[in-house]
N, C-alpha and C. Protein backbone atom coordinates (compact mmCIF):
# COMPACT_ATOMS: atom_id res chain seq x y z
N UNK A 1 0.85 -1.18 0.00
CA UNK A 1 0.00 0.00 0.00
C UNK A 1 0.89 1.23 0.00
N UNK A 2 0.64 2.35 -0.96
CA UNK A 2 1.30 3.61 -0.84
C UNK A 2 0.28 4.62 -0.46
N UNK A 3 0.88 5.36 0.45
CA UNK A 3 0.17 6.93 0.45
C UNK A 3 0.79 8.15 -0.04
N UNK A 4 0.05 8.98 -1.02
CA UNK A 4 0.96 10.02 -1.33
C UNK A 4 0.56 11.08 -0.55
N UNK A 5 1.32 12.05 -0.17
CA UNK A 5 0.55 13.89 0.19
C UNK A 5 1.37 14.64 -0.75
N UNK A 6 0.54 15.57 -0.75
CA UNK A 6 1.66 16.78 -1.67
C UNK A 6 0.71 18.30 -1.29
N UNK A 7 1.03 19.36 -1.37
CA UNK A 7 0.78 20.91 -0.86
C UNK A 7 0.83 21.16 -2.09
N UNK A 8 -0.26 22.44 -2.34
CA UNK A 8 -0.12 23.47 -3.91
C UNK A 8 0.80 24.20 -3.81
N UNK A 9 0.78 25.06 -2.76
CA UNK A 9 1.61 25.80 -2.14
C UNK A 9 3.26 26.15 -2.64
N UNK A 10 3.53 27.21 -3.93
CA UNK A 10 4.63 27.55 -4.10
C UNK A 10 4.82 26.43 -5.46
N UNK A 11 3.76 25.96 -5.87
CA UNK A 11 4.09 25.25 -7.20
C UNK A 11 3.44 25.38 -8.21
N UNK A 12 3.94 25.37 -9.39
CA UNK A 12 3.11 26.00 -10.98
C UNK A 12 2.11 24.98 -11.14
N UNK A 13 0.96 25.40 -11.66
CA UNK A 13 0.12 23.77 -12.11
C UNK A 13 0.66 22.84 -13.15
N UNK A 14 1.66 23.44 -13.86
CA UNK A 14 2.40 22.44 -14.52
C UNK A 14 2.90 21.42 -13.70
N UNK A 15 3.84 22.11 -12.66
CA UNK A 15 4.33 20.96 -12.05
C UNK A 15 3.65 20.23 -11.24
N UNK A 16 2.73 20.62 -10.84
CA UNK A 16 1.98 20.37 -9.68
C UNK A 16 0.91 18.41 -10.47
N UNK A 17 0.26 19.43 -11.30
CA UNK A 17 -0.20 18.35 -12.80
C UNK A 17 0.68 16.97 -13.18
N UNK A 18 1.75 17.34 -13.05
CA UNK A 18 2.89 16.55 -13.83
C UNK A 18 3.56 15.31 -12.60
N UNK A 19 3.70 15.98 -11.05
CA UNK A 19 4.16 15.35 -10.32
C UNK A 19 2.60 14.07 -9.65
N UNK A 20 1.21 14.80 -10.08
CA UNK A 20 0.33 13.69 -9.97
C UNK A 20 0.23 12.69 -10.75
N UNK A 21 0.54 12.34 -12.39
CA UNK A 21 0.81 12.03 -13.34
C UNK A 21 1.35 11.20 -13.29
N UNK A 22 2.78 11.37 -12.80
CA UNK A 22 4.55 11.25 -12.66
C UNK A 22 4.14 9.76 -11.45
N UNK A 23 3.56 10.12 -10.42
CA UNK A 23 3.20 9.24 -9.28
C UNK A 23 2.49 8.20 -9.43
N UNK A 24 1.18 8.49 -10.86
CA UNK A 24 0.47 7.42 -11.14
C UNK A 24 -0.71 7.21 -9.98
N UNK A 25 -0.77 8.77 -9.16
CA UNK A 25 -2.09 8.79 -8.40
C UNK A 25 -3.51 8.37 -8.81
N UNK A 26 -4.41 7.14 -8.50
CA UNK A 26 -5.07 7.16 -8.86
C UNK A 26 -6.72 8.15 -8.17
N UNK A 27 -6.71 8.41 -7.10
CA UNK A 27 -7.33 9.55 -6.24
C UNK A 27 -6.91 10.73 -5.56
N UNK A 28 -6.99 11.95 -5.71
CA UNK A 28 -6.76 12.55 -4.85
C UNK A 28 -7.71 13.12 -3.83
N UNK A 29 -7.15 13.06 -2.59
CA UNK A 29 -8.04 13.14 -1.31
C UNK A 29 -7.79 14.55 -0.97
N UNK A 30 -8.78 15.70 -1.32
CA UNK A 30 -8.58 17.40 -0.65
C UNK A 30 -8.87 17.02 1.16
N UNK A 31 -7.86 17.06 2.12
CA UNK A 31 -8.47 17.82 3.27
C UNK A 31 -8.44 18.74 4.21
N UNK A 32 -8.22 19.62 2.84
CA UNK A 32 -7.79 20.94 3.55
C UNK A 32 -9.65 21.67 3.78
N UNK A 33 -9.14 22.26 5.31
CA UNK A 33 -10.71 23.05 5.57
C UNK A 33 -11.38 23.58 4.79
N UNK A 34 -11.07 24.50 3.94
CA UNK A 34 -11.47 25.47 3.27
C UNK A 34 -10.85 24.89 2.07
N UNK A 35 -11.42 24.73 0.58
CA UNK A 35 -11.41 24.09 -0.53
C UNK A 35 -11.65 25.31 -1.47
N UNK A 36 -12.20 26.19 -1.35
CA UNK A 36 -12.89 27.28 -2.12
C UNK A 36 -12.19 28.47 -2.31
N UNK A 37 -11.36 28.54 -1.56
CA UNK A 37 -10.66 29.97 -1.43
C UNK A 37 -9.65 30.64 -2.70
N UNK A 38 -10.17 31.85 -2.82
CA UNK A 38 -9.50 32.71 -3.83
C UNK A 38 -8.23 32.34 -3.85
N UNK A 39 -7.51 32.66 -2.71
CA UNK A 39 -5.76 32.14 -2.59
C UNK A 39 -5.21 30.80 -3.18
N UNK A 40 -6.80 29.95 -3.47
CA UNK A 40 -5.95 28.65 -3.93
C UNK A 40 -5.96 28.60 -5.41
N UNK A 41 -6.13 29.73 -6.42
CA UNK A 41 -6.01 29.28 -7.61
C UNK A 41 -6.32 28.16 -7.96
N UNK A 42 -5.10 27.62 -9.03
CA UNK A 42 -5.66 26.14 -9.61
C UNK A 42 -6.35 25.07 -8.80
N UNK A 43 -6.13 25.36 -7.61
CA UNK A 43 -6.47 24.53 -6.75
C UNK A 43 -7.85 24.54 -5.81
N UNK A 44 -8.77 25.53 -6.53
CA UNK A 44 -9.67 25.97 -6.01
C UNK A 44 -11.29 24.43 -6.06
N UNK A 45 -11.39 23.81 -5.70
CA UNK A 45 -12.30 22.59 -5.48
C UNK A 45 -12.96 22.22 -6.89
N UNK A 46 -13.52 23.30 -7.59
CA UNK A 46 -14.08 22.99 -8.54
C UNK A 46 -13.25 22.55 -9.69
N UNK A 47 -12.24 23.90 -9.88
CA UNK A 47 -11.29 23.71 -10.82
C UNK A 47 -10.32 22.28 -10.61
N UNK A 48 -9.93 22.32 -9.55
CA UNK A 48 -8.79 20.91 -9.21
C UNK A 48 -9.69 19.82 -9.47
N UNK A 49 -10.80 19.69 -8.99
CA UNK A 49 -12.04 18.30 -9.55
C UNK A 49 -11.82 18.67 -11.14
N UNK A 50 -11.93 19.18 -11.90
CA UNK A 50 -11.70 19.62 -13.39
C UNK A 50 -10.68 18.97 -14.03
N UNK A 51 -9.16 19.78 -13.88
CA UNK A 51 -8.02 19.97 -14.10
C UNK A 51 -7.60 18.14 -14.13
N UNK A 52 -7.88 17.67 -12.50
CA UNK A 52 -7.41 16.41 -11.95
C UNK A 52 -8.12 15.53 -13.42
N UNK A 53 -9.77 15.72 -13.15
CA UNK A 53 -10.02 14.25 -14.59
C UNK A 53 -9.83 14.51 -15.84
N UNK A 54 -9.22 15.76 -16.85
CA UNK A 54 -9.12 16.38 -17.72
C UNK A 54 -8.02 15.99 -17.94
N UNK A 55 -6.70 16.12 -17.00
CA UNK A 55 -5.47 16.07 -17.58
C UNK A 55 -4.79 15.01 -16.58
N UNK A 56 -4.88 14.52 -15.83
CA UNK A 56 -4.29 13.51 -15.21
C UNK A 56 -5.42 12.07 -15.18
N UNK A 57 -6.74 12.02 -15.26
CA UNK A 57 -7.25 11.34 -15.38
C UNK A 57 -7.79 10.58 -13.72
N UNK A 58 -7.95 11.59 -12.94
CA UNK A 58 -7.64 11.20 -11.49
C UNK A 58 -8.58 11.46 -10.65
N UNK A 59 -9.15 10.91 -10.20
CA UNK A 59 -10.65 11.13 -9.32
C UNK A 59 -10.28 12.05 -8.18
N UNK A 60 -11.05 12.93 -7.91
CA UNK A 60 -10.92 13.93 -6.45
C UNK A 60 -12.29 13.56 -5.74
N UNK A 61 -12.07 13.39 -4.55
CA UNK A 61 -12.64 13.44 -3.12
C UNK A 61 -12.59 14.94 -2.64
N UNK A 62 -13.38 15.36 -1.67
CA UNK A 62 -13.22 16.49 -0.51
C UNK A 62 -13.52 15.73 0.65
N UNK A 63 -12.46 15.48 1.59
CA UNK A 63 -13.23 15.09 2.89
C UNK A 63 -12.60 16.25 3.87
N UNK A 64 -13.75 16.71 4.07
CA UNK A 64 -13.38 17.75 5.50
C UNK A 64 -13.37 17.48 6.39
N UNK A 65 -13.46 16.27 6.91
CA UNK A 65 -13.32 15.63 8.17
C UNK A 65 -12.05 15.22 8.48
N UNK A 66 -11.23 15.27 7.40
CA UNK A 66 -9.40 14.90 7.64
C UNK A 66 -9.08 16.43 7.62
N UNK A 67 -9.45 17.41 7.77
CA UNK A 67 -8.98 18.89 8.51
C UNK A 67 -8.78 18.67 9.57
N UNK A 68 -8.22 19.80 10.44
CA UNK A 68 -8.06 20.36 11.53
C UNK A 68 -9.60 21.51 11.93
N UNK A 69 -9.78 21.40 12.72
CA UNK A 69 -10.87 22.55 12.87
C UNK A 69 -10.07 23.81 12.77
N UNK A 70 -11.06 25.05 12.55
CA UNK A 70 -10.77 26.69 12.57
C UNK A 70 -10.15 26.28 13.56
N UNK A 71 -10.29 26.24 15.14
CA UNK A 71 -10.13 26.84 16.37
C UNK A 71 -8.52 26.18 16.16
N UNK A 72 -8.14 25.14 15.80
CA UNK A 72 -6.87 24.46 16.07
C UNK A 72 -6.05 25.03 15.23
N UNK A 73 -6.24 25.37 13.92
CA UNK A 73 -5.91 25.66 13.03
C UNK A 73 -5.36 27.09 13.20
N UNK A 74 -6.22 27.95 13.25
CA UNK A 74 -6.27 29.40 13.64
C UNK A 74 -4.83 29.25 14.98
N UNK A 75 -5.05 28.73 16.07
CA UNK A 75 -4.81 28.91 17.09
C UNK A 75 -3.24 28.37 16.59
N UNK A 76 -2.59 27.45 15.64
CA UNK A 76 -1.32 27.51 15.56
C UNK A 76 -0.65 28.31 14.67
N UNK A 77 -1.43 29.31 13.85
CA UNK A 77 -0.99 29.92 13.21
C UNK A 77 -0.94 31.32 13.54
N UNK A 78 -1.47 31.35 14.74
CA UNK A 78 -1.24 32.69 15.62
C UNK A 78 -0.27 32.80 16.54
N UNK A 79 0.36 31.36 16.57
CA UNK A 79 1.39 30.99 17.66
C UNK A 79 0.87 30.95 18.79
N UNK A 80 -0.11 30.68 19.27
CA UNK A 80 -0.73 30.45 20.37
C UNK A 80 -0.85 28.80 20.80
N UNK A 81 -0.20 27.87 20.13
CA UNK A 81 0.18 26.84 20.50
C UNK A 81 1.06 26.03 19.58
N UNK A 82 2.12 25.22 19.82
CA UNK A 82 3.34 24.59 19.77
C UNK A 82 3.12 23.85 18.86
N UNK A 83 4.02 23.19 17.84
CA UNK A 83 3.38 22.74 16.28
C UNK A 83 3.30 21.21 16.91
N UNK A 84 3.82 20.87 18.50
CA UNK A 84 3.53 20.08 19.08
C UNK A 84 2.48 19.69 19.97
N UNK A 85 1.70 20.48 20.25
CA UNK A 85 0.33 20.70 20.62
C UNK A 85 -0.63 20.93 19.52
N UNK A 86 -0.37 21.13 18.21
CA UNK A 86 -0.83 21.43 17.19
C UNK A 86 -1.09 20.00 16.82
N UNK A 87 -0.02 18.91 16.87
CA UNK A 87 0.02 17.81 16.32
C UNK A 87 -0.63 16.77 17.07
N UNK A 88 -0.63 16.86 18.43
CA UNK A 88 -1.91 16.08 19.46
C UNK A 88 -3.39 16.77 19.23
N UNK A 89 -3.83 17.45 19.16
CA UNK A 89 -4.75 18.35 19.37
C UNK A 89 -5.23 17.96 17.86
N UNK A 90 -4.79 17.69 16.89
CA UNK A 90 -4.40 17.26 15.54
C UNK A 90 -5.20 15.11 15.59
N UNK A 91 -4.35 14.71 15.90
CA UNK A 91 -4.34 13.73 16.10
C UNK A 91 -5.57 12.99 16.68
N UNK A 92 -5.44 13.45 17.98
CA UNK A 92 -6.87 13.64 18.55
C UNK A 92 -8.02 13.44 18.08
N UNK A 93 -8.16 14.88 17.29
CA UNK A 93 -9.20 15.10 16.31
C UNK A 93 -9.70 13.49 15.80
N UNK A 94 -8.66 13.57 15.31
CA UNK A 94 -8.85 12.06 14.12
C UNK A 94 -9.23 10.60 15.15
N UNK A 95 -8.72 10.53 16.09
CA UNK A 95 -9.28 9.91 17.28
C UNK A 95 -10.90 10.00 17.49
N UNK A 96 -11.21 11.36 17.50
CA UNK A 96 -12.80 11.28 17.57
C UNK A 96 -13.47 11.25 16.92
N UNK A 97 -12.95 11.08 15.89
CA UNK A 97 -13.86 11.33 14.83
C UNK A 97 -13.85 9.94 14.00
N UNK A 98 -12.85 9.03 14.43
CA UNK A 98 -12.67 7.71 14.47
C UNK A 98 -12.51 7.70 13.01
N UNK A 99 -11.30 8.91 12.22
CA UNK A 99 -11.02 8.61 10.66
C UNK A 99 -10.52 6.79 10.03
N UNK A 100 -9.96 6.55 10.92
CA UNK A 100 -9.47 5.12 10.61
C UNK A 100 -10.32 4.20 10.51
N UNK A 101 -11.54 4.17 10.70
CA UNK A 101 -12.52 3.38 10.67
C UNK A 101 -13.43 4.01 9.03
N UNK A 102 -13.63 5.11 9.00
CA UNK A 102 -14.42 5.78 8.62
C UNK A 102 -13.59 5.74 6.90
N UNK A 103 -12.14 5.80 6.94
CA UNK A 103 -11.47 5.90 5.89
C UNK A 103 -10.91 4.51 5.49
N UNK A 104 -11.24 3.86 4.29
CA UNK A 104 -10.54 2.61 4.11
C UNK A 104 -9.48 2.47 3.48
N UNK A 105 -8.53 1.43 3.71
CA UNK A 105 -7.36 1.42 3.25
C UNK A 105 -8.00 1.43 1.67
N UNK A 106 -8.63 0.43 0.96
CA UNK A 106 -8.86 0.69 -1.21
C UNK A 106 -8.92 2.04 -1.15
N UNK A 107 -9.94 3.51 -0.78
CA UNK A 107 -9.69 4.61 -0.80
C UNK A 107 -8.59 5.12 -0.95
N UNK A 108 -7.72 4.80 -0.06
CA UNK A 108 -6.33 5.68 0.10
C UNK A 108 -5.30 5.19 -0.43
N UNK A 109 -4.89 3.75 -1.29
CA UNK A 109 -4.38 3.29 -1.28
C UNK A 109 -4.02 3.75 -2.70
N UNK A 110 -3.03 4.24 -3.17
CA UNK A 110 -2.34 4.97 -4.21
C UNK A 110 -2.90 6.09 -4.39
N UNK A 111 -3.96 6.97 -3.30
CA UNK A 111 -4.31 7.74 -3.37
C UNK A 111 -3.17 9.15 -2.75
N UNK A 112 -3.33 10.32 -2.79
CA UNK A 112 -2.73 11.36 -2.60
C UNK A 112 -3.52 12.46 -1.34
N UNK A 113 -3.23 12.73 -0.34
CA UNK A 113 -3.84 13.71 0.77
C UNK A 113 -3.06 14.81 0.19
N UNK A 114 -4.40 15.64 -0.06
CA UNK A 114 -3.57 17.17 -0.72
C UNK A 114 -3.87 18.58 1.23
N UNK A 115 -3.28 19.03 0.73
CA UNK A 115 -3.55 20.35 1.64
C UNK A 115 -2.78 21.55 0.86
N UNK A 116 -2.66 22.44 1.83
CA UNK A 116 -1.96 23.78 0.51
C UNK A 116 -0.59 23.77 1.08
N UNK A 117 -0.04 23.39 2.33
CA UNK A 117 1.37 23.38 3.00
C UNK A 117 2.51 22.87 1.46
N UNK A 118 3.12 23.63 1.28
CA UNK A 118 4.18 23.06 0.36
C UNK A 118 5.26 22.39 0.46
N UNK A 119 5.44 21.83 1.95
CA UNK A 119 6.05 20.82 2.49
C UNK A 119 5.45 20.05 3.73
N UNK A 120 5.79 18.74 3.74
CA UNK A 120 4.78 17.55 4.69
C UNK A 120 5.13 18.28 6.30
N UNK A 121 6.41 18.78 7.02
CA UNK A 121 7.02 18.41 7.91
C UNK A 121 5.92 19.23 9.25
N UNK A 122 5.39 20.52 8.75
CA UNK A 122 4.62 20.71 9.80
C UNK A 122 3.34 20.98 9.47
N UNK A 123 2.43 19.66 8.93
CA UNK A 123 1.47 19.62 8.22
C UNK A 123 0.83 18.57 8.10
N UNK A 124 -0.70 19.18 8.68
CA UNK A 124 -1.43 17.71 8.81
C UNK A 124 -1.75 16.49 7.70
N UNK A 125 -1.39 16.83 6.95
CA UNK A 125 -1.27 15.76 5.96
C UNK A 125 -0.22 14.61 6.04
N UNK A 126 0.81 14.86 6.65
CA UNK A 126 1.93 13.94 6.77
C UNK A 126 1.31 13.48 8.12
N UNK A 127 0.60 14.47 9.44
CA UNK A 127 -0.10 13.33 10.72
C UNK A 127 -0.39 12.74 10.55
N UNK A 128 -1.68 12.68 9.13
CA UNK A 128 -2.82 12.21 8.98
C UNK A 128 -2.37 10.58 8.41
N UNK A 129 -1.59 10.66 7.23
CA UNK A 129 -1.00 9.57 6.82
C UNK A 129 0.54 8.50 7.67
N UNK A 130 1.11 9.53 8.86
CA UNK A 130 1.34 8.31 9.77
C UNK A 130 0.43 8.06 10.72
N UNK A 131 -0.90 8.61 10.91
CA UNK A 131 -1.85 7.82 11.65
C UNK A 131 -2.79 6.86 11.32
N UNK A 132 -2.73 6.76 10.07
CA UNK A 132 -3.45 6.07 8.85
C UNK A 132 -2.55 4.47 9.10
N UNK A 133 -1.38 4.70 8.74
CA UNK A 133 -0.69 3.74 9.03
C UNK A 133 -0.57 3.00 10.08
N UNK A 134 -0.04 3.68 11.22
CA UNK A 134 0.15 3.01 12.33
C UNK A 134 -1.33 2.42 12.80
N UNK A 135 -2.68 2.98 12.50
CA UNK A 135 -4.12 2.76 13.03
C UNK A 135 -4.25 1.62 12.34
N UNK A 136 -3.45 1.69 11.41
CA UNK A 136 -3.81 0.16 10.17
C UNK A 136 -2.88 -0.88 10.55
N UNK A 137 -2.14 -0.50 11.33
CA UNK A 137 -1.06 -1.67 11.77
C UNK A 137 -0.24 -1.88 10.53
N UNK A 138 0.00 -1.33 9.62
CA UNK A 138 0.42 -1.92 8.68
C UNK A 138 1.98 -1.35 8.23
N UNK A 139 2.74 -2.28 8.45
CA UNK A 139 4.18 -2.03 8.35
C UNK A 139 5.16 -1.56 6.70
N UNK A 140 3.97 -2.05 6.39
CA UNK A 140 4.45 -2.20 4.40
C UNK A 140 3.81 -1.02 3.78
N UNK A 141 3.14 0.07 4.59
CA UNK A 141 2.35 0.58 3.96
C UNK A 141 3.77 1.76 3.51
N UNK A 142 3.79 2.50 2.75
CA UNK A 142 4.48 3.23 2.09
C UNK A 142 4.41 4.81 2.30
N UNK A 143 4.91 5.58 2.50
CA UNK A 143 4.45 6.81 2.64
C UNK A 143 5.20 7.87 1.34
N UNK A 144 4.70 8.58 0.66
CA UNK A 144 5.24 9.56 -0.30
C UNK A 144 5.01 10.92 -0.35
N UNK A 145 5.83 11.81 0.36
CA UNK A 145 5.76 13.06 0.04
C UNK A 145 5.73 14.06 -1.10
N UNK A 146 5.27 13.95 -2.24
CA UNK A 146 5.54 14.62 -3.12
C UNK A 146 5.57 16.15 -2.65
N UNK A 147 7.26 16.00 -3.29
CA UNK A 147 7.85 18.25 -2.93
C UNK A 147 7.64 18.42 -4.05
């Protein structure tokens, strides 16, 4: 089993297009909060559902339930809590909301977790997919950052 993530964030839609392509993603999973927003250009929900089966040939999902809420969200980007309290508080979330049950491994499985972070390291997309894993017990499962 592989998981990919990758961020829009700081990349042309060429490349951005090319590195989904390149990977042989067959889904991509949006779970970033907000999907709609002016700031995301190509990447704006409608257009990326577009773009994705037009030129890569690649099914898009929105699940907003693999976000972070406003309050958590907001609250680490104000510096009002530690990208390590960010990442329990994070985690958590997904705890209650019992994503590992709710998300199946065929879904995710050569699928891609997008968000807009343009790198995994302090970004719930890289939590989300080592909690995916470890919740799955599964040692073989693969993880891929696309930068």
């Amino acid at each position: 089993m592989k998981i990919h993530t990758i961020g829009f964030t700081k990349k042309t839609a060429e490349y951005f297009f090319k590195k989904i392509s390149d990977n042989k993603i067959s889904i991509l999973i949006d779970t970033r909060l907000n999907n709609s927003s002016q700031l995301s250009g190509f990447a704006k929900a409608k257009d990326l559902e577009f773009f994705l089966r037009e030129i890569c040939k690649v099914q898009y999902i929105y699940r907003p339930e693999l976000a972070p809420t406003k309050i958590i969200l907001d609250d680490y980007k104000n510096k009002n809590i530690s990208w390590d309290n960010y990442a329990y508080e994070y985690l958590n979330l997904m705890e209650q909301r019992l994503i590992s049950k709710k998300l199946s491994k065929l879904e995710v499985d050569n699928g891609c977790l997008l968000c807009s972070e343009d790198k995994p390291h302090q970004c719930h997309r890289r939590l989300l997919a080592e909690y995916l894993k470890e919740q799955w017990n599964d040692e073989k499962t693969e993880i891929n950052h696309i930068l």
